[in-house]
N, C-alpha and C. Protein backbone atom coordinates (compact mmCIF):
# COMPACT_ATOMS: atom_id res chain seq x y z
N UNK A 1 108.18 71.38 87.90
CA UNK A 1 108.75 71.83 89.14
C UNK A 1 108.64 70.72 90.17
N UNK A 2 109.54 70.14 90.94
CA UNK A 2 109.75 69.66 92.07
C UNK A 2 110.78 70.02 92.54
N UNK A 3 110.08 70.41 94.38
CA UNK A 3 111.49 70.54 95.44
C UNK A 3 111.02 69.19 95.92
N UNK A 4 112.27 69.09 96.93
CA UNK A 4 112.31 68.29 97.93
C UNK A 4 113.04 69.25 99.32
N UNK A 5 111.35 69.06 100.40
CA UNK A 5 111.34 69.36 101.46
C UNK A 5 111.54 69.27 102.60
N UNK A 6 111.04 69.34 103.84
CA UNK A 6 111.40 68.45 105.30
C UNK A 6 109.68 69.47 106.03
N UNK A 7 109.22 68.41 106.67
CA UNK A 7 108.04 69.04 107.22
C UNK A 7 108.68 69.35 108.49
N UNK A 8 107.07 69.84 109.26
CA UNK A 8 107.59 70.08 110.55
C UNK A 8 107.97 68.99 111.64
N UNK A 9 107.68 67.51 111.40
CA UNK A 9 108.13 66.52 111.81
C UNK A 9 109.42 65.48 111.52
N UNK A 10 110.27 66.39 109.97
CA UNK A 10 110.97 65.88 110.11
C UNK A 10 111.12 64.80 108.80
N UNK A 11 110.00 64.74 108.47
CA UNK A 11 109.19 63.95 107.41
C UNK A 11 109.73 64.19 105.49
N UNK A 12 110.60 63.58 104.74
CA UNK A 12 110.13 64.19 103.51
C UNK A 12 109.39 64.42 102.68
N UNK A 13 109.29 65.88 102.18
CA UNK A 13 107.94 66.06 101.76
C UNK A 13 108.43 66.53 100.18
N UNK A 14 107.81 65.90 99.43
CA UNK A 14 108.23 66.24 97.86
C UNK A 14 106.47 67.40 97.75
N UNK A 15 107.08 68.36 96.67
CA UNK A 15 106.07 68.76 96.18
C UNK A 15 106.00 69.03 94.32
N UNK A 16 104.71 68.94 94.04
CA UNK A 16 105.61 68.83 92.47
C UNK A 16 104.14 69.45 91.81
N UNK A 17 104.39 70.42 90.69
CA UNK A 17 103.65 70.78 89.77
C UNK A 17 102.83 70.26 88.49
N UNK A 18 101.60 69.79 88.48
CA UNK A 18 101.24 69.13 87.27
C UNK A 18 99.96 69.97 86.25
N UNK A 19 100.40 70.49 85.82
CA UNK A 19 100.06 71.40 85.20
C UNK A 19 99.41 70.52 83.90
N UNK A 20 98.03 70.55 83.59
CA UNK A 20 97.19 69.74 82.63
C UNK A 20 95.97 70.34 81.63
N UNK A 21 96.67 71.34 80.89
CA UNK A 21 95.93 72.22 79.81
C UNK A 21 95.86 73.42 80.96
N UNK A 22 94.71 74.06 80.63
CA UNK A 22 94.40 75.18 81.66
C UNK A 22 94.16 74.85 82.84
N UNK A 23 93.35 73.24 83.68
CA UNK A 23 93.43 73.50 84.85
C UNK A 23 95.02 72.37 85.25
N UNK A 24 95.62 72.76 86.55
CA UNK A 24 96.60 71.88 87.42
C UNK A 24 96.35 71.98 88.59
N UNK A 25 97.54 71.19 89.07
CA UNK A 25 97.49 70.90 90.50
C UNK A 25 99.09 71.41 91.03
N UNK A 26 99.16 71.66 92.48
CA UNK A 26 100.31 71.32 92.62
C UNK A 26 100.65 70.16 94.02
N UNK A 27 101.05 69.20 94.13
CA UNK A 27 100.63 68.62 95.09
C UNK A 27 101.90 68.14 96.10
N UNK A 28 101.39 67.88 97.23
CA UNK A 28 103.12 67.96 98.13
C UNK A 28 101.90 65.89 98.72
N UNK A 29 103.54 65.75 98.71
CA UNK A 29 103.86 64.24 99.05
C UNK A 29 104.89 63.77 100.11
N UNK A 30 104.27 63.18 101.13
CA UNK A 30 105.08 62.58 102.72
C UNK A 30 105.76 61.65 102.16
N UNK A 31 106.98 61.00 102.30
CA UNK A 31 107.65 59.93 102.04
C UNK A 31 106.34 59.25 100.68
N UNK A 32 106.37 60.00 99.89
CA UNK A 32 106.18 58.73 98.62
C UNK A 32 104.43 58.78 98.74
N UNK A 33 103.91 59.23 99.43
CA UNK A 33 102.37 59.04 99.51
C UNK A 33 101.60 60.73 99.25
N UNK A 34 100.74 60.92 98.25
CA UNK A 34 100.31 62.36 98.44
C UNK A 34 99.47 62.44 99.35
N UNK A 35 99.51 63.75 100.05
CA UNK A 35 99.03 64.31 101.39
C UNK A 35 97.85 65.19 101.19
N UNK A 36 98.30 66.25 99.76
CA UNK A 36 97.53 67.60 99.95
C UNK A 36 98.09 67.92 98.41
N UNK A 37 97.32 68.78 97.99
CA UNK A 37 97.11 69.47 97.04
C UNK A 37 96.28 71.33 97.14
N UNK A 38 96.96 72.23 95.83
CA UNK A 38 96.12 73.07 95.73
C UNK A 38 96.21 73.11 93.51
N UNK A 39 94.78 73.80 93.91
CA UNK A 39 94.34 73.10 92.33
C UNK A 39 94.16 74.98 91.78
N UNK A 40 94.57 74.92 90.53
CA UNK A 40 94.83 76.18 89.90
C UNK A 40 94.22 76.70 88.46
N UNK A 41 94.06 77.53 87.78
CA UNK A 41 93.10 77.57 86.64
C UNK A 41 94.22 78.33 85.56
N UNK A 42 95.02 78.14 84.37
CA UNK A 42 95.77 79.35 83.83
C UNK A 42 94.65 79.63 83.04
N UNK A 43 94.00 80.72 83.03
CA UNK A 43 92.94 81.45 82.08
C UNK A 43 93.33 81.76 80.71
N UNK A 44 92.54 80.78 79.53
CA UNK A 44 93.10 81.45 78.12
C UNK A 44 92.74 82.86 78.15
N UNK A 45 94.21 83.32 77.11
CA UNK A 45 93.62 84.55 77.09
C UNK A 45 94.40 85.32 78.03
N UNK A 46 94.75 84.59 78.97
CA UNK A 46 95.33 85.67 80.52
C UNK A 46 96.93 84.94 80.11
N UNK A 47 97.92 84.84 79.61
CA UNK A 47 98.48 83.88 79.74
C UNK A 47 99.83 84.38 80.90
N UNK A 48 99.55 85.55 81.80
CA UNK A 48 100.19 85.43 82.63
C UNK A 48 99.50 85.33 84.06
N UNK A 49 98.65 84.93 84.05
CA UNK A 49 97.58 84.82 85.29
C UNK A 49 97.53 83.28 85.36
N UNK A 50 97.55 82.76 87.10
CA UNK A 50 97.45 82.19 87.60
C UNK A 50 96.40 82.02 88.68
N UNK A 51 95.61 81.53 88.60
CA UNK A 51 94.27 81.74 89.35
C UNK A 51 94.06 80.03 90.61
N UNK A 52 94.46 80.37 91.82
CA UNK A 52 94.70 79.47 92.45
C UNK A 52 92.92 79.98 93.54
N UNK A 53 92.58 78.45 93.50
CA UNK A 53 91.23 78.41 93.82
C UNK A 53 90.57 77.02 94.60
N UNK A 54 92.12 76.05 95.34
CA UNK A 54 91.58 75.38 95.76
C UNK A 54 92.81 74.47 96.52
N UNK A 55 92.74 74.48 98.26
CA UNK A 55 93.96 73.98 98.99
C UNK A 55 93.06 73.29 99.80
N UNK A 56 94.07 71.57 99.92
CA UNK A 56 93.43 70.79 100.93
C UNK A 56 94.51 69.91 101.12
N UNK A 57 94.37 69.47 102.65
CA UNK A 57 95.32 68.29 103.21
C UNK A 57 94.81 67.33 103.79
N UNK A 58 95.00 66.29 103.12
CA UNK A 58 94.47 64.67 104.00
C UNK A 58 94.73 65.16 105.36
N UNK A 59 93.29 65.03 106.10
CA UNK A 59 93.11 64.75 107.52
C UNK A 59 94.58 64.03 108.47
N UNK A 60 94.76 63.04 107.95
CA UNK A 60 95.72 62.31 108.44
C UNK A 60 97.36 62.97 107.89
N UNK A 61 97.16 64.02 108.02
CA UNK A 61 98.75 64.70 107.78
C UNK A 61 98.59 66.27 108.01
N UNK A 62 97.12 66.45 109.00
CA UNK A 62 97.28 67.31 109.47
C UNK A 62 97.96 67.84 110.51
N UNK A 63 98.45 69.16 111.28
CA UNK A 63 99.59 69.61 112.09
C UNK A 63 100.73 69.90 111.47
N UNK A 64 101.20 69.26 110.13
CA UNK A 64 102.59 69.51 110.04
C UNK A 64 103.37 70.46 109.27
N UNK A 65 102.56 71.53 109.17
CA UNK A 65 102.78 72.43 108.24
C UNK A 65 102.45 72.15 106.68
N UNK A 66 101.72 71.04 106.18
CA UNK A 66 101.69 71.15 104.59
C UNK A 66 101.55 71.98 103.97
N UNK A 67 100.21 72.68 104.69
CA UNK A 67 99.43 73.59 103.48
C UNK A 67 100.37 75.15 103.53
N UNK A 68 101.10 75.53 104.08
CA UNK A 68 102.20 76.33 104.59
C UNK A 68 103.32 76.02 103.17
N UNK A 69 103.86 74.46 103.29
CA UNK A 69 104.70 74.74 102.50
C UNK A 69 104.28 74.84 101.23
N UNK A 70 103.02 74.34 100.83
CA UNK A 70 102.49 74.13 99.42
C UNK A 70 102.19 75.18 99.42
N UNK A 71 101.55 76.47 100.27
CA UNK A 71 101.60 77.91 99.80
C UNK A 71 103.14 78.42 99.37
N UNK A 72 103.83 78.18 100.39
CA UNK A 72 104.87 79.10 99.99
C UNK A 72 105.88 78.76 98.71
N UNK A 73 105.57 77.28 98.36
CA UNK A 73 106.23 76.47 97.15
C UNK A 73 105.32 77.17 96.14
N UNK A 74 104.08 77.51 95.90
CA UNK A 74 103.28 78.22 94.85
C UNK A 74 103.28 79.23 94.72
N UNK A 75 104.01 80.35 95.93
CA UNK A 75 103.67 81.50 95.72
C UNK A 75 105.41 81.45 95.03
N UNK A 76 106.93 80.39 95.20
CA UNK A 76 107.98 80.64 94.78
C UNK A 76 107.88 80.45 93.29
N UNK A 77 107.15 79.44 93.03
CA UNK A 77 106.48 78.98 91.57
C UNK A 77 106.19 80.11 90.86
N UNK A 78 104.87 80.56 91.00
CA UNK A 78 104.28 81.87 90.08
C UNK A 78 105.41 82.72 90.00
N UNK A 79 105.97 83.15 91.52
CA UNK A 79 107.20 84.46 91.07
C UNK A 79 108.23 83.81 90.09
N UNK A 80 108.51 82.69 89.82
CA UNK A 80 109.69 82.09 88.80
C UNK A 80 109.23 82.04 87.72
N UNK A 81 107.54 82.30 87.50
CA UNK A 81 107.33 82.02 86.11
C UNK A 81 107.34 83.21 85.75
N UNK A 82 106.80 84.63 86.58
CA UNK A 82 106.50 85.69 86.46
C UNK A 82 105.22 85.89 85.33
N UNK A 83 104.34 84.82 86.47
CA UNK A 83 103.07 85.28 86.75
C UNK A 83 102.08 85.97 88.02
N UNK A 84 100.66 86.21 87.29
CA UNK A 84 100.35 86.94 88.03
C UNK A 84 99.48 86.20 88.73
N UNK A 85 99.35 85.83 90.35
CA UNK A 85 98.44 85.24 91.17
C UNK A 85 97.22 85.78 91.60
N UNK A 86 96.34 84.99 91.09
CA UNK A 86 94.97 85.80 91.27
C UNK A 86 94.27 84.52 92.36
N UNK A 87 94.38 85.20 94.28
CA UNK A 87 93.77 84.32 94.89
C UNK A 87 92.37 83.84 95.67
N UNK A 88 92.10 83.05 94.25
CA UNK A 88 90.23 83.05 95.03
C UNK A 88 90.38 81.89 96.16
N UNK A 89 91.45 81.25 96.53
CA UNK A 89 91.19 80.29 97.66
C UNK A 89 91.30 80.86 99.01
N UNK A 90 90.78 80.98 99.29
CA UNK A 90 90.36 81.82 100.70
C UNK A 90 91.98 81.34 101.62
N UNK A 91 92.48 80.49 101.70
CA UNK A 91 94.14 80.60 102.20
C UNK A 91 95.31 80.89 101.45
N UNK A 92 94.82 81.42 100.42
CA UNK A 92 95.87 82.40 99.75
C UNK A 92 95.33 84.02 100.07
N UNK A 93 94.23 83.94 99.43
CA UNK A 93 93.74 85.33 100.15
C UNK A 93 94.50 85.70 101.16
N UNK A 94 93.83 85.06 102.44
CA UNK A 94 94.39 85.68 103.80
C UNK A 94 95.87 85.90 103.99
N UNK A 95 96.65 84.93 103.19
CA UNK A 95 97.90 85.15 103.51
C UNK A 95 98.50 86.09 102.33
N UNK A 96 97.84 86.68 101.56
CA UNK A 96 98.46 88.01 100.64
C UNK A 96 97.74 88.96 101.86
N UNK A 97 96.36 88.93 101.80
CA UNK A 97 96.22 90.32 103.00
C UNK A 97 97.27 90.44 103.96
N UNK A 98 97.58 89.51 104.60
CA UNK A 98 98.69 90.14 105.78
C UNK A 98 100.36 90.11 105.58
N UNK A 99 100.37 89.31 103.88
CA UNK A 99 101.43 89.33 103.95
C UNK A 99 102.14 89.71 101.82
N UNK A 100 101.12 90.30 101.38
CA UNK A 100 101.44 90.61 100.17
C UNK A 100 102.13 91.52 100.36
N UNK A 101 103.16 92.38 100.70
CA UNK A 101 103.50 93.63 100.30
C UNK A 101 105.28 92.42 100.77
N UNK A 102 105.30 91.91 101.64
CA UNK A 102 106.37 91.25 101.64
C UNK A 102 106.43 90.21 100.01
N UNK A 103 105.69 89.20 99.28
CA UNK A 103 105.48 88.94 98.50
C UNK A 103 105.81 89.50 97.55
N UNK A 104 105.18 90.54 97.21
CA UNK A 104 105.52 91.49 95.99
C UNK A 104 107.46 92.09 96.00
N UNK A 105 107.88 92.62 97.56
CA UNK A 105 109.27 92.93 98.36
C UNK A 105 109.80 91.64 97.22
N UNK A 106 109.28 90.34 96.89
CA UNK A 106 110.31 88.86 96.89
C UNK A 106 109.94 88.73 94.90
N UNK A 107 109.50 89.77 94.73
CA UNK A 107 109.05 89.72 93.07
C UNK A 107 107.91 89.31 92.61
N UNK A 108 106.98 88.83 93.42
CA UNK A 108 105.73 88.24 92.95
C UNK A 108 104.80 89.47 92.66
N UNK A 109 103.52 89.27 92.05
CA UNK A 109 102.53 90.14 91.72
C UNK A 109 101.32 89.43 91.70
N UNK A 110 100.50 90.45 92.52
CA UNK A 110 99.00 89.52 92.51
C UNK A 110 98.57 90.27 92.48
N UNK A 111 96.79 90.13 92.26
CA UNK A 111 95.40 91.21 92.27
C UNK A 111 94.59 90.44 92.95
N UNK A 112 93.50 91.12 93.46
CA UNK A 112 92.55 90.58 94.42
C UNK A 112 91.53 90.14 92.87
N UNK A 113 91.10 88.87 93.50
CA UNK A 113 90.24 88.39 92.32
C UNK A 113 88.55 89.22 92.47
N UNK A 114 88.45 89.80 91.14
CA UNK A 114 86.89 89.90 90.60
C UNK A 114 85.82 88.89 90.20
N UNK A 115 84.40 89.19 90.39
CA UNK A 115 82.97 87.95 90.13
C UNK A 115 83.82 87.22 89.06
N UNK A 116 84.12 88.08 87.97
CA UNK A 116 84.21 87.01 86.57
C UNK A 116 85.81 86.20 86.79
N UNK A 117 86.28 85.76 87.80
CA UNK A 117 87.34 85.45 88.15
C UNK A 117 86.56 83.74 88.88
N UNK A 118 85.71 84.33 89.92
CA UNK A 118 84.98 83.08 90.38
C UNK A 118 84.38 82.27 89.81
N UNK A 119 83.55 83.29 88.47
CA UNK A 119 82.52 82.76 87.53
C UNK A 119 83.54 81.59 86.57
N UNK A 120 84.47 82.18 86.51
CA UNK A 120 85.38 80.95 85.21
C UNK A 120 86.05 79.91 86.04
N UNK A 121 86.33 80.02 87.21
CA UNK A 121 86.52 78.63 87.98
C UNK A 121 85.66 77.52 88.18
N UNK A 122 84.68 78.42 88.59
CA UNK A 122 83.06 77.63 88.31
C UNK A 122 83.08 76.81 87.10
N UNK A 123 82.47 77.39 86.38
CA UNK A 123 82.69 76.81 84.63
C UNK A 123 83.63 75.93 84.58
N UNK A 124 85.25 76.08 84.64
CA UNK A 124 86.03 74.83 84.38
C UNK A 124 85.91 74.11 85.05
N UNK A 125 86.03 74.42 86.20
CA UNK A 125 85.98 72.68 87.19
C UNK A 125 84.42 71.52 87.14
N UNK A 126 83.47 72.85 86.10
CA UNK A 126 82.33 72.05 85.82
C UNK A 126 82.40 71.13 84.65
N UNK A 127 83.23 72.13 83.68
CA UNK A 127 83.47 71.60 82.14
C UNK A 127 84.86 70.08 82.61
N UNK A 128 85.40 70.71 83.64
CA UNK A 128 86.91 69.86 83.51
C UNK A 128 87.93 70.44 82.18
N UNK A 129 87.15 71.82 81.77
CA UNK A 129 88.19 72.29 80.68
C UNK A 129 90.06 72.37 81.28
């Protein structure tokens, strides 16, 4: 998956999916340089679960909406694969609480993540499985 975007400055912003066994990334890029990333877990075993558990933006490309579009590019992602988003990153969270029922309205499906949801993020990003 790659779009090609426009930030809030105007800026192009590529974002693109790299998906590497069970864990990936998806990461958005300013003219040619990466900015920000959010990092994701597909759980064997789950193979329609998507377990997103980790969003960040270089300091120096903060203000311009990144982490905005890299949510809303991941949440268009999962609904195209028609998977299910399970969000332990605390800025996916918040933005299904106030705004999942519109989400779900656009075809997506999520569950609020359980312990053994945290516990296996733990583990891979320890293993690097």
């Amino acid at each position: 998956m790659t779009q090609e975007l426009t930030d809030s400055t105007g800026a192009s912003v590529t974002v693109t999916a790299a998906p590497e066994g069970p864990l990936g990334a998806y990461f958005v890029s300013v003219d040619g340089v990466r900015a920000g990333r959010v990092d994701f877990l597909d759980p064997s075993g789950a193979k329609d679960e998507r377990i997103v558990f980790h969003t960040e933006v270089d300091e120096q490309f903060a203000g311009r909406g990144l982490a905005g579009l890299l949510l809303r590019e991941v949440l268009a992602d999962v609904t195209r694969r028609n998977l299910v988003l399970v969000p332990v990153c605390p800025l996916f969270g918040r933005h299904l609480k106030k705004h999942g029922d519109e989400f779900r309205g656009s075809g997506g499906v999520f569950r609020l993540p359980v312990p053994a949801d945290f516990a296996l993020v733990a583990r891979s990003a320890r293993s690097g499985e």
